[in-house]
Protein backbone atom coordinates (compact mmCIF):
# COMPACT_ATOMS: atom_id res chain seq x y z
CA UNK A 1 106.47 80.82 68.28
CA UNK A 2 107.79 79.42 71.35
CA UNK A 3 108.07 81.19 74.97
CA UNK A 4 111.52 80.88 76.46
CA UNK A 5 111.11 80.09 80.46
CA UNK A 6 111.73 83.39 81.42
CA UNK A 7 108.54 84.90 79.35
CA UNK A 8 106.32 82.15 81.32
CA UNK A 9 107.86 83.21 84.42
CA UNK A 10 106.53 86.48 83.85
CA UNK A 11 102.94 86.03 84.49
CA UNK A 12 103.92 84.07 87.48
CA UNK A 13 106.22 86.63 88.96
CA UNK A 14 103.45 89.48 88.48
CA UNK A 15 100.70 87.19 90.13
CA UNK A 16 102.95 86.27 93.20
CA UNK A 17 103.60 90.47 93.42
CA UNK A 18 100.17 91.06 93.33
CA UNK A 19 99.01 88.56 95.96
CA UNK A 20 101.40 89.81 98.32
CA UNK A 21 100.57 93.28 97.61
CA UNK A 22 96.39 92.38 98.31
CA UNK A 23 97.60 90.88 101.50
CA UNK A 24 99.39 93.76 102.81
CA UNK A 25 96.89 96.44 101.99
CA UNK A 26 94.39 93.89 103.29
CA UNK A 27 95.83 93.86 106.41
CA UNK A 28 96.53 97.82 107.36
CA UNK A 29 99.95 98.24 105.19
CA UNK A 30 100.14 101.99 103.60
CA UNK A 31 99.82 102.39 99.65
CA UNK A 32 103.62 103.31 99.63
CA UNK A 33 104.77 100.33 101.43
CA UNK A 34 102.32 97.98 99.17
CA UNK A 35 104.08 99.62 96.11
CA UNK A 36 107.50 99.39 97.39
CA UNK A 37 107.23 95.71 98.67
CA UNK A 38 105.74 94.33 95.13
CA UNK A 39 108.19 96.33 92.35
CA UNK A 40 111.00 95.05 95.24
CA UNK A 41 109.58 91.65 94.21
CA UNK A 42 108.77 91.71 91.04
CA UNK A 43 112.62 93.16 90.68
CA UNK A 44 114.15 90.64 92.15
CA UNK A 45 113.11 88.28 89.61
CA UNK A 46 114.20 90.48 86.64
CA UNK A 47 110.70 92.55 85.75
CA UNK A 48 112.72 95.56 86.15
CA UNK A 49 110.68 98.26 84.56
CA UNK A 50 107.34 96.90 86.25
CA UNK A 51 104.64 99.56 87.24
CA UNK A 52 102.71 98.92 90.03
CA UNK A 53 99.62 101.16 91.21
CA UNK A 54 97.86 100.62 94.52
CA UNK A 55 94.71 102.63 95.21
CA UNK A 56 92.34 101.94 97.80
CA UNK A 57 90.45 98.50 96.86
CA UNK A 58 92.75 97.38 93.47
CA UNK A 59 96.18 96.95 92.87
CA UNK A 60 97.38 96.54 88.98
CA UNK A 61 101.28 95.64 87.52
CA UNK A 62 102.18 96.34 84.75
CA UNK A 63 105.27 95.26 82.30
CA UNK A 64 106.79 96.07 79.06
CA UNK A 65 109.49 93.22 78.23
CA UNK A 66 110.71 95.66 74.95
CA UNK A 67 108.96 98.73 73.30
CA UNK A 68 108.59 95.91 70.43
CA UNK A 69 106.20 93.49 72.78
CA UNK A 70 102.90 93.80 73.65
CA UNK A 71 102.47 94.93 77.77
CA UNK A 72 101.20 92.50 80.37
CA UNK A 73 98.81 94.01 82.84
CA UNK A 74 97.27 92.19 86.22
CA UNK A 75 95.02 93.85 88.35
CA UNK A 76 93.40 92.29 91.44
CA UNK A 77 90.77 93.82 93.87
CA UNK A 78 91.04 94.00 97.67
CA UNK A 79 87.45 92.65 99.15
CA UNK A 80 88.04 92.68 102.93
CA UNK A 81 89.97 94.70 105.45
CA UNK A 82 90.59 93.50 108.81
CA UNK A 83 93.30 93.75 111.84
CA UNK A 84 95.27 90.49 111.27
CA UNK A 85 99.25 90.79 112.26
CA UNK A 86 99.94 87.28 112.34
CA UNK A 87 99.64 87.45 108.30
CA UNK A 88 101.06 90.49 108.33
CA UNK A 89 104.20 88.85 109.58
CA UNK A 90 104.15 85.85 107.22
CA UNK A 91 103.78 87.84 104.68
CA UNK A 92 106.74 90.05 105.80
CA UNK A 93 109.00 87.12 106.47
CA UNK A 94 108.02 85.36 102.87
CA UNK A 95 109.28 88.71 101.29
CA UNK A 96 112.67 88.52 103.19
CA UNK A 97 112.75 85.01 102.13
CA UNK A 98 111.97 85.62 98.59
CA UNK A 99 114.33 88.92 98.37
CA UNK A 100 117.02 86.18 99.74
CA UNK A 101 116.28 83.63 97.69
CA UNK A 102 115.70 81.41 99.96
CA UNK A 103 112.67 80.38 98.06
CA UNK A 104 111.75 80.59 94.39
CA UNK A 105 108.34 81.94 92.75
CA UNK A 106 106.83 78.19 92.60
CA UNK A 107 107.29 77.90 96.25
CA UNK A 108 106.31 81.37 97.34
CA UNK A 109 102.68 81.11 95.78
CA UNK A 110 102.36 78.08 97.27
CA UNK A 111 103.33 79.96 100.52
CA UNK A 112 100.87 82.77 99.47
CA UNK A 113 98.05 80.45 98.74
CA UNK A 114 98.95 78.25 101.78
CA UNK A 115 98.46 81.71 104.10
CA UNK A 116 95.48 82.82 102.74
CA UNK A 117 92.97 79.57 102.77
CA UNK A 118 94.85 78.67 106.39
CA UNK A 119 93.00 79.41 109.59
CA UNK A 120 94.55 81.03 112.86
CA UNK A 121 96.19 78.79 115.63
CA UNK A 122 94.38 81.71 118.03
CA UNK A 123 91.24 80.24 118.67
CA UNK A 124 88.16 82.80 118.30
CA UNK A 125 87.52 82.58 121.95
CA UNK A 126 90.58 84.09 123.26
CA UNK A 127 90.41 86.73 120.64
CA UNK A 128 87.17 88.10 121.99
CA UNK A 129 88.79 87.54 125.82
CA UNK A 130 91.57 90.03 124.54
CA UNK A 131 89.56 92.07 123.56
CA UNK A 132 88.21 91.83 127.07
CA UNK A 133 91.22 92.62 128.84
CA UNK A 134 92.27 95.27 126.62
CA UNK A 135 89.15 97.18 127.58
CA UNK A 136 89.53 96.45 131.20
CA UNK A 137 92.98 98.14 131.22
CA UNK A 138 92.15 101.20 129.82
CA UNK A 139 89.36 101.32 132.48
CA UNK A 140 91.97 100.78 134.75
CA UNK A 141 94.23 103.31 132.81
CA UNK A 142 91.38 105.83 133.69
CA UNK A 143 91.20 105.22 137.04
CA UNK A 144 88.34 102.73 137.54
CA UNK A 145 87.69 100.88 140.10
CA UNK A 146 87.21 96.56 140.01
CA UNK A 147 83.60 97.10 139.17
CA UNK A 148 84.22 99.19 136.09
CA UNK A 149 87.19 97.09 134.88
CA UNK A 150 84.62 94.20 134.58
CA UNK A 151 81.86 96.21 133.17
CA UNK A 152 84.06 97.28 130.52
CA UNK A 153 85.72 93.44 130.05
CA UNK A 154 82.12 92.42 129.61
CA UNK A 155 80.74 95.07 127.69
CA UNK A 156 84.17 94.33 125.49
CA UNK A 157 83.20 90.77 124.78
CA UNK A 158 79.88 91.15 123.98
CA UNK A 159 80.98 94.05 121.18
CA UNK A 160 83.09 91.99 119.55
CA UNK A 161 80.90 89.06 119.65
CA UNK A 162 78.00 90.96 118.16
CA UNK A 163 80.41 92.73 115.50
CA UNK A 164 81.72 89.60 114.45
CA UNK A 165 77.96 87.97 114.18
CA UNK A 166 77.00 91.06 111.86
CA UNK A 167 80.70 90.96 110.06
CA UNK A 168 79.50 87.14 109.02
CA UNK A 169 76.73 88.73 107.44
CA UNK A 170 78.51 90.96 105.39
CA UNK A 171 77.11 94.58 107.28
CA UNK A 172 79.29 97.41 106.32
CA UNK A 173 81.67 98.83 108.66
CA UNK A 174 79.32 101.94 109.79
CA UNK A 175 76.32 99.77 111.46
CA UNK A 176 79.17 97.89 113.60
CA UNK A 177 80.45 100.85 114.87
CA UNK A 178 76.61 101.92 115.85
CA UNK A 179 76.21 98.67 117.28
CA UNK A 180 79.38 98.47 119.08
CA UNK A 181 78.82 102.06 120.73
CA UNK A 182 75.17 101.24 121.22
CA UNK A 183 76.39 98.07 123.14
CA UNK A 184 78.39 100.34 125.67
CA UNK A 185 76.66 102.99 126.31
CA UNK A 186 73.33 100.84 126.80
CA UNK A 187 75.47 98.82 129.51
CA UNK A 188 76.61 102.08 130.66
CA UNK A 189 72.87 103.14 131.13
CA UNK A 190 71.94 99.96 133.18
CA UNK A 191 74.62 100.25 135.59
CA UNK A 192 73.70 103.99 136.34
CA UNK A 193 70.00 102.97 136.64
CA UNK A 194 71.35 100.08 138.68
CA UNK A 195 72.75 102.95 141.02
CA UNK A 196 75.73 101.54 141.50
CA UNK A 197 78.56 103.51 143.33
CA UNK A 198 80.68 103.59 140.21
CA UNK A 199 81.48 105.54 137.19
CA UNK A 200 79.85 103.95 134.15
CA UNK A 201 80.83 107.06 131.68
CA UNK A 202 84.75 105.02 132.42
CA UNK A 203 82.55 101.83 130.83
CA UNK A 204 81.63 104.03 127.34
CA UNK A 205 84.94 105.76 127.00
CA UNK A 206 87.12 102.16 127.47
CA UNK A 207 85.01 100.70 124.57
CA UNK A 208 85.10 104.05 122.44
CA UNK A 209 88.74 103.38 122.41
CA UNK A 210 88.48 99.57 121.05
CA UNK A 211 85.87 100.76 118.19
CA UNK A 212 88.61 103.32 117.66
CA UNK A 213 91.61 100.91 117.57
CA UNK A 214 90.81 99.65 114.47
CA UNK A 215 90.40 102.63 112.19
CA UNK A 216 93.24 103.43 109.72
CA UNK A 217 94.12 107.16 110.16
CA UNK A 218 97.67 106.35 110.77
CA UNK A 219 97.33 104.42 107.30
CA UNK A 220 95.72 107.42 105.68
CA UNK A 221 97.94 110.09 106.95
CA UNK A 222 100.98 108.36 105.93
CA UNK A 223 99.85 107.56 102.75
CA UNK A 224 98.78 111.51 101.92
CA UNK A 225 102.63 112.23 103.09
CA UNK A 226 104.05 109.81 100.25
CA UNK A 227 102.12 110.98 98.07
CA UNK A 228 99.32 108.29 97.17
CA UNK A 229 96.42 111.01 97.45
CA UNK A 230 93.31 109.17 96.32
CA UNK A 231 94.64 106.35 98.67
CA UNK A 232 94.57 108.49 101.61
CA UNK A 233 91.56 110.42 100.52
CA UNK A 234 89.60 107.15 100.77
CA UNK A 235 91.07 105.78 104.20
CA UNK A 236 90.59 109.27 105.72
CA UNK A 237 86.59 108.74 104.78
CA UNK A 238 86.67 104.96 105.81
CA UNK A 239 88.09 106.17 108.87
CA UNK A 240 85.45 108.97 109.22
CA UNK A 241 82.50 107.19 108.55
CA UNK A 242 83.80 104.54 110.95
CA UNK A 243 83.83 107.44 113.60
CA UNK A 244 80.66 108.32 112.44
CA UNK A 245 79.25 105.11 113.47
CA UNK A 246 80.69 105.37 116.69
CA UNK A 247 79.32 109.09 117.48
CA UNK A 248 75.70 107.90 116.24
CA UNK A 249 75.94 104.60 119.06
CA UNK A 250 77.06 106.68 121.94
CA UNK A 251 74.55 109.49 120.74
CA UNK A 252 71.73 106.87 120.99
CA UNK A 253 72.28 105.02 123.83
CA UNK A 254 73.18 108.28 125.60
CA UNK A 255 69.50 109.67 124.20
CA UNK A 256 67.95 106.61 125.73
CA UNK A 257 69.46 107.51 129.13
CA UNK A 258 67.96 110.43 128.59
CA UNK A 259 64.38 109.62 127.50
CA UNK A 260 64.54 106.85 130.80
CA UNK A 261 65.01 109.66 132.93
CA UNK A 262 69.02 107.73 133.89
CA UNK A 263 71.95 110.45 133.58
CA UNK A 264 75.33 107.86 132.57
CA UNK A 265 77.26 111.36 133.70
CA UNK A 266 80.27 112.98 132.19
CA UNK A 267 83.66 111.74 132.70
CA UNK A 268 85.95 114.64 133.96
CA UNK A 269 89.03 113.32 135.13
CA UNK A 270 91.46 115.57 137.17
CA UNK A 271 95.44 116.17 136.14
CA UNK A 272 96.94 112.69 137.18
CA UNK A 273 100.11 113.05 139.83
CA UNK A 274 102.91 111.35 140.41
CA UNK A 275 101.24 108.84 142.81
CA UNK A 276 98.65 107.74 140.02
CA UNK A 277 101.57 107.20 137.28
CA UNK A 278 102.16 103.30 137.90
CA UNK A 279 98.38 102.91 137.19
CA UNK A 280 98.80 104.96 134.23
CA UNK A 281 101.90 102.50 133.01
CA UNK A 282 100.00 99.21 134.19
CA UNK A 283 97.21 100.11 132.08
CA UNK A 284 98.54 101.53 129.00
CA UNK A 285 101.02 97.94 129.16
CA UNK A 286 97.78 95.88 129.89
CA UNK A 287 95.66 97.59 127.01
CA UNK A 288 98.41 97.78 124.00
CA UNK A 289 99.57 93.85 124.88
CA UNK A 290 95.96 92.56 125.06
CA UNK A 291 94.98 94.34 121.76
CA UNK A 292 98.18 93.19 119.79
CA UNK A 293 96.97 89.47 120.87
CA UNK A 294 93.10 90.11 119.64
CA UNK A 295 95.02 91.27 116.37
CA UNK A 296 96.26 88.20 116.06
CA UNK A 297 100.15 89.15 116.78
CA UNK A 298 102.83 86.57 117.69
CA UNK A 299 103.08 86.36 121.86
CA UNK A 300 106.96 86.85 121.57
CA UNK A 301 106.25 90.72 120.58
CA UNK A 302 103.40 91.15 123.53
CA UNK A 303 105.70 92.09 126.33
CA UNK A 304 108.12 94.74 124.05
CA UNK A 305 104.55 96.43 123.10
CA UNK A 306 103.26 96.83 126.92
CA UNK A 307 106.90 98.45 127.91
CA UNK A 308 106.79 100.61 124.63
CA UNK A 309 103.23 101.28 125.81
CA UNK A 310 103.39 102.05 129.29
CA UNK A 311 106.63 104.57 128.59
CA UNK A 312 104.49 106.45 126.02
CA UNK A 313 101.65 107.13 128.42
CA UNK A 314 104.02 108.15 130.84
CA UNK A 315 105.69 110.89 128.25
CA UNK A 316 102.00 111.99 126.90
CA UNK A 317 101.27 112.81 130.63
CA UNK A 318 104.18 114.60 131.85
CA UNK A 319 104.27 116.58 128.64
CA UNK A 320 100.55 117.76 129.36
CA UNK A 321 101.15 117.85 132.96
CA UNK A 322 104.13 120.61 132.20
CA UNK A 323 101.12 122.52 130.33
CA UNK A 324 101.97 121.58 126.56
CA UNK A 325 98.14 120.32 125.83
CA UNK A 326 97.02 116.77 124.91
CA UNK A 327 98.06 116.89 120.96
CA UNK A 328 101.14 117.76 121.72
CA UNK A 329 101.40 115.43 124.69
CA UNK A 330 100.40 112.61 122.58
CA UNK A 331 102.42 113.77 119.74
CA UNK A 332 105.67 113.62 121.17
CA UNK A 333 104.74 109.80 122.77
CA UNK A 334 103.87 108.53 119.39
CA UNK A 335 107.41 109.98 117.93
CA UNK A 336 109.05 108.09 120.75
CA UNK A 337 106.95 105.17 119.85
CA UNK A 338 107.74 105.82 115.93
CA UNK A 339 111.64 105.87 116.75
CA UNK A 340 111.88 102.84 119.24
CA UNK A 341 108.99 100.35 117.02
CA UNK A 342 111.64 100.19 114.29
CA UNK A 343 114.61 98.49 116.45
CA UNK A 344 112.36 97.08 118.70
CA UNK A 345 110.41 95.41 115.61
CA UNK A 346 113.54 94.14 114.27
CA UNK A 347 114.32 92.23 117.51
CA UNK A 348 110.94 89.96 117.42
CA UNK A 349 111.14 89.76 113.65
CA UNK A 350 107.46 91.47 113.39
CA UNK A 351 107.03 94.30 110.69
CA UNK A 352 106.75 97.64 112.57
CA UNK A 353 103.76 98.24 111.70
CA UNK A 354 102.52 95.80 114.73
CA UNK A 355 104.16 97.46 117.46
CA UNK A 356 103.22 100.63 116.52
CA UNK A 357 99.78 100.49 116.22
CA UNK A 358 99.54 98.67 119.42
CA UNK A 359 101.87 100.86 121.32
CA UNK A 360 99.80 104.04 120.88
CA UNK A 361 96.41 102.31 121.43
CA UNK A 362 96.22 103.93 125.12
CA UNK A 363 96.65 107.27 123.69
CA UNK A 364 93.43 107.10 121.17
CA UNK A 365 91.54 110.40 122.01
CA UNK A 366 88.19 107.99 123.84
CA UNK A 367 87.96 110.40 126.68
CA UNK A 368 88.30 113.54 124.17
CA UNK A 369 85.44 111.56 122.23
CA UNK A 370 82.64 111.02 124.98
CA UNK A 371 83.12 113.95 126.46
CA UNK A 372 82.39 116.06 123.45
CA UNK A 373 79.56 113.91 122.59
CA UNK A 374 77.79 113.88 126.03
CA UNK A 375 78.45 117.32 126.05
CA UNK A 376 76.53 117.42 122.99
CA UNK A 377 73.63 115.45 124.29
CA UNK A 378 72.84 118.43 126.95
CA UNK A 379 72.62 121.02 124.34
CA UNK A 380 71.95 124.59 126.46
CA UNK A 381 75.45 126.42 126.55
CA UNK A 382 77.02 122.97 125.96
CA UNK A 383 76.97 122.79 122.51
CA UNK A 384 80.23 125.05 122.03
CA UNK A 385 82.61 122.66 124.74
CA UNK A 386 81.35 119.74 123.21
CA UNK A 387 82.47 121.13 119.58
CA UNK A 388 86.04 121.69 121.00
CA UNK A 389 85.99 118.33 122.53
CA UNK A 390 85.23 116.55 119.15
CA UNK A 391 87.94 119.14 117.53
CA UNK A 392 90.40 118.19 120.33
CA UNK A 393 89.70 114.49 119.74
CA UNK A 394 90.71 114.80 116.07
CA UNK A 395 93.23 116.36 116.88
CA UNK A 396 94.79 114.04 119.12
CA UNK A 397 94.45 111.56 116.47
CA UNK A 398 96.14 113.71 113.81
CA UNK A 399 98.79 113.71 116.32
CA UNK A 400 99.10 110.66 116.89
CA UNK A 401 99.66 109.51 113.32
CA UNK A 402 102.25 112.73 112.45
CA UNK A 403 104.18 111.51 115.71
CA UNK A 404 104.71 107.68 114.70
CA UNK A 405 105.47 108.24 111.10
CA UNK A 406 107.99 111.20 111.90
CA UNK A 407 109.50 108.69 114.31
CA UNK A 408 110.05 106.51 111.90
CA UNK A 409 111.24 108.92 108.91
CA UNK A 410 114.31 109.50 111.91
CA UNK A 411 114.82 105.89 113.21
CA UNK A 412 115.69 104.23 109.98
CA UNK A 413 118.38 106.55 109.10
CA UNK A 414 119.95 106.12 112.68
CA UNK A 415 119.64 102.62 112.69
CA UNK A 416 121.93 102.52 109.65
CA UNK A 417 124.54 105.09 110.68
CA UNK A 418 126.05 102.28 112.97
CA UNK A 419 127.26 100.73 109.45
CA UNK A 420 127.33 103.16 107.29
CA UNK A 421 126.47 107.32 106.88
CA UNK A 422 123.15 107.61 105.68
CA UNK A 423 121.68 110.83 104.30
CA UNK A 424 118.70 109.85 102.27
CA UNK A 425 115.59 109.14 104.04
CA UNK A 426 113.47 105.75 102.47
CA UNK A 427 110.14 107.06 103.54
CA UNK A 428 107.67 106.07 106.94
CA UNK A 429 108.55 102.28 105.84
CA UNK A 430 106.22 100.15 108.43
CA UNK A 431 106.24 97.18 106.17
CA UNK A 432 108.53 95.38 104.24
CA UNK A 433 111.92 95.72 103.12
CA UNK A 434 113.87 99.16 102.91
CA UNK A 435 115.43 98.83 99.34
CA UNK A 436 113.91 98.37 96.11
CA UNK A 437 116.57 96.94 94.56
CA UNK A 438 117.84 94.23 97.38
CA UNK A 439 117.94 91.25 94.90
CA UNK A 440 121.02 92.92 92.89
CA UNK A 441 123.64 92.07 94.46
CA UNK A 442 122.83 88.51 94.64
CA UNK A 443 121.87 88.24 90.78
CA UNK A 444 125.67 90.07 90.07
CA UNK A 445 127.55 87.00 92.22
CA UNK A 446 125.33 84.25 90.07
CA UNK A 447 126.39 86.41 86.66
CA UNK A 448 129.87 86.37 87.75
CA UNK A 449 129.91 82.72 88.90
């Protein structure tokens, strides 16, 4: 019996869902998103009672053409997970293209395919100098002087250059996280043994906050509020166990201070004043811009990222300056960062998804981090701060994911009132387009034609 074109299309259709579906998770997208983005695709080209299920490492699609015919099921498995926007925003714009058919199936796999065996016009170099600078501005942030800033650019470099050595070799996530915290807080060490008028604990905390900047909580948190459980289950322990790395570096290199007699010191920073909030804005803006361009995101969005940035530091300050606390503070910056990433995304034409993530880098809970941990180290009557530290650290991150995505539940609504009244909220959409359904109405003007 022969297939009419539409049956061989099928296959095709549920491939080219699938692929972009492994890209997005691959690259930081939540479960919901993923889910939306592929049945939006697979939609559009007339699989209209396709099932899609995203979990953690596979995606599957499903379709049933009748009750009479035999279902078609593809599944494909995500191997790798990495920070890489500029595919992220390919990917984004082939979906708009696709949902405007602008392109057809043949021509978006070859897209797909073209994307995923293409390198990065960013050579490696500069990705590991961002890094750099992105280090060096939080040191800055902290109130460091020239000294530390270029500890902390070095100490950056040779993280990521190490990571990316051991990455190569296919080490899990957890032993580059040890490495990386090992790496600073070893640097940290020489420079206090060097006796050098400075603050290396500043050093430890700037390049806790670039291990940090690449774990998913955001991702896991919004995926437990839509719903995709085991999804979020599974980032929230990725995300852990990444932290875990982290704490078991800075433990050990903080131990072999210790054992060498050399005391890195704890960083206790007073209440920043008014004087001290341009260097607070400068480095937030330096930070956030140089870690969206070691993620690989188009320069065009760099400069609305360092004044999204620099304004959220500023709010996460005064609020804890008028005596709110820190996860408040940095909740109510990340919901101004949530509401403003969505127009602000649409104006570059990046997915906001990239501007959010770098826009609330300065407010990762680093300082909250090393301070519990070297509290930790000195034991005694210690132990019980350095527990409330960690606790306050989590917390700040818990904030910081609630904040964005709440921002975002508001901003797409309000975004749409200027054309229309809106009462139904879409969901934390950070990726991808905001209907399911947005190939009908061009399919009803080809019927009618």
């Amino acid at each position: 019996m022969r297939m009419t074109e539409q049956e061989r299309s099928i296959p095709a259709v549920m491939d080219l869902s699938l692929r972009i579906g492994e890209l997005l998770l691959d690259n930081g997208a939540g479960a919901a998103d993923v889910t939306a983005t592929m049945q939006a695709v697979a939609y559009h080209h007339g699989l209209r009672t396709a099932i899609v299920d995203v979990t953690f490492t596979t995606l599957s699609i499903s379709y049933q053409a009748t009750q009479d015919d035999a279902p078609m099921t593809q599944i494909r498995t995500v191997k790798q997970r990495e920070i890489d926007y500029e595919d992220l925003t390919r990917i984004d714009h082939l979906v708009r293209d696709i949902l405007a058919d602008r392109v057809d199936v043949a021509e978006a796999r070859a897209e797909v395919a073209r994307l995923t065996s293409s390198g990065h016009h960013r050579h490696r170099a500069a990705i590991t100098l961002g890094w750099g600078v992105m280090c060096a501005g939080v040191a800055f942030m902290l109130g460091g002087e020239w000294i530390v800033c270029a500890l902390a650019f070095v100490s950056a470099m040779l993280i990521d250059r190490t990571q990316h050595a051991m990455a190569r070799r296919r080490l899990p996530t957890f032993y580059l996280q040890v490495v990386g915290g090992a790496i600073a807080t070893l640097l940290a060490v020489g420079a206090a043994a060097a006796e050098w008028e400075v603050d290396p604990s500043l050093v430890v905390t700037a390049n806790i906050i670039m291990l940090l900047s690449g774990i998913g909580f955001m991702g896991g948190l919004q995926d437990a509020l839509t719903g995709f459980y085991i999804t979020a289950g599974a980032r929230m322990t990725e995300a852990l166990l990444s932290t875990a790395g982290i704490i078991a570096g800075v433990t050990g290199g903080l131990s072999v201070g210790t054992v060498l007699g050399v005391e890195v010191g704890r960083l206790n920073p007073g209440a920043f004043g008014l004087e001290s909030w341009p260097v607070l804005a400068l480095g937030g803006a330096i930070s956030a811009a140089a870690f969206a361009y070691a993620s690989y995101s188009p320069k065009r969005v760099l400069v609305p990222i360092a004044v999204i940035a620099a304004i959220g530091i500023l709010i996460t300050n005064y609020v804890e300056l008028a005596g709110f606390g820190r996860p408040w503070a940095v909740a109510t910056a990340s919901f101004f960062v949530g509401l403003v990433a969505f127009s602000a995304a649409g104006a570059v034409r990046v997915p906001p998804l990239v501007v959010v993530v770098s826009a609330v880098v300065p407010m990762l809970p680093g300082l909250s981090i090393y301070r519990g941990l070297s509290l930790l180290a000195e034991g005694d009557g210690h132990t019980s701060r350095g527990l409330l530290a960690v606790i306050t650290a989590a917390s700040v991150a818990l904030a910081i994911a609630a904040g964005v995505i709440l921002g975002e539940y508001i901003a797409q609504p309000l975004k749409r009132e200027a054309r229309k009244i809106e009462t139904r909220l879409s969901g934390p959409r950070l990726v991808g387009p905001l209907r399911l359904r947005s190939g009908r109405a061009s399919r009803r003007r080809t019927a009618e034609e």
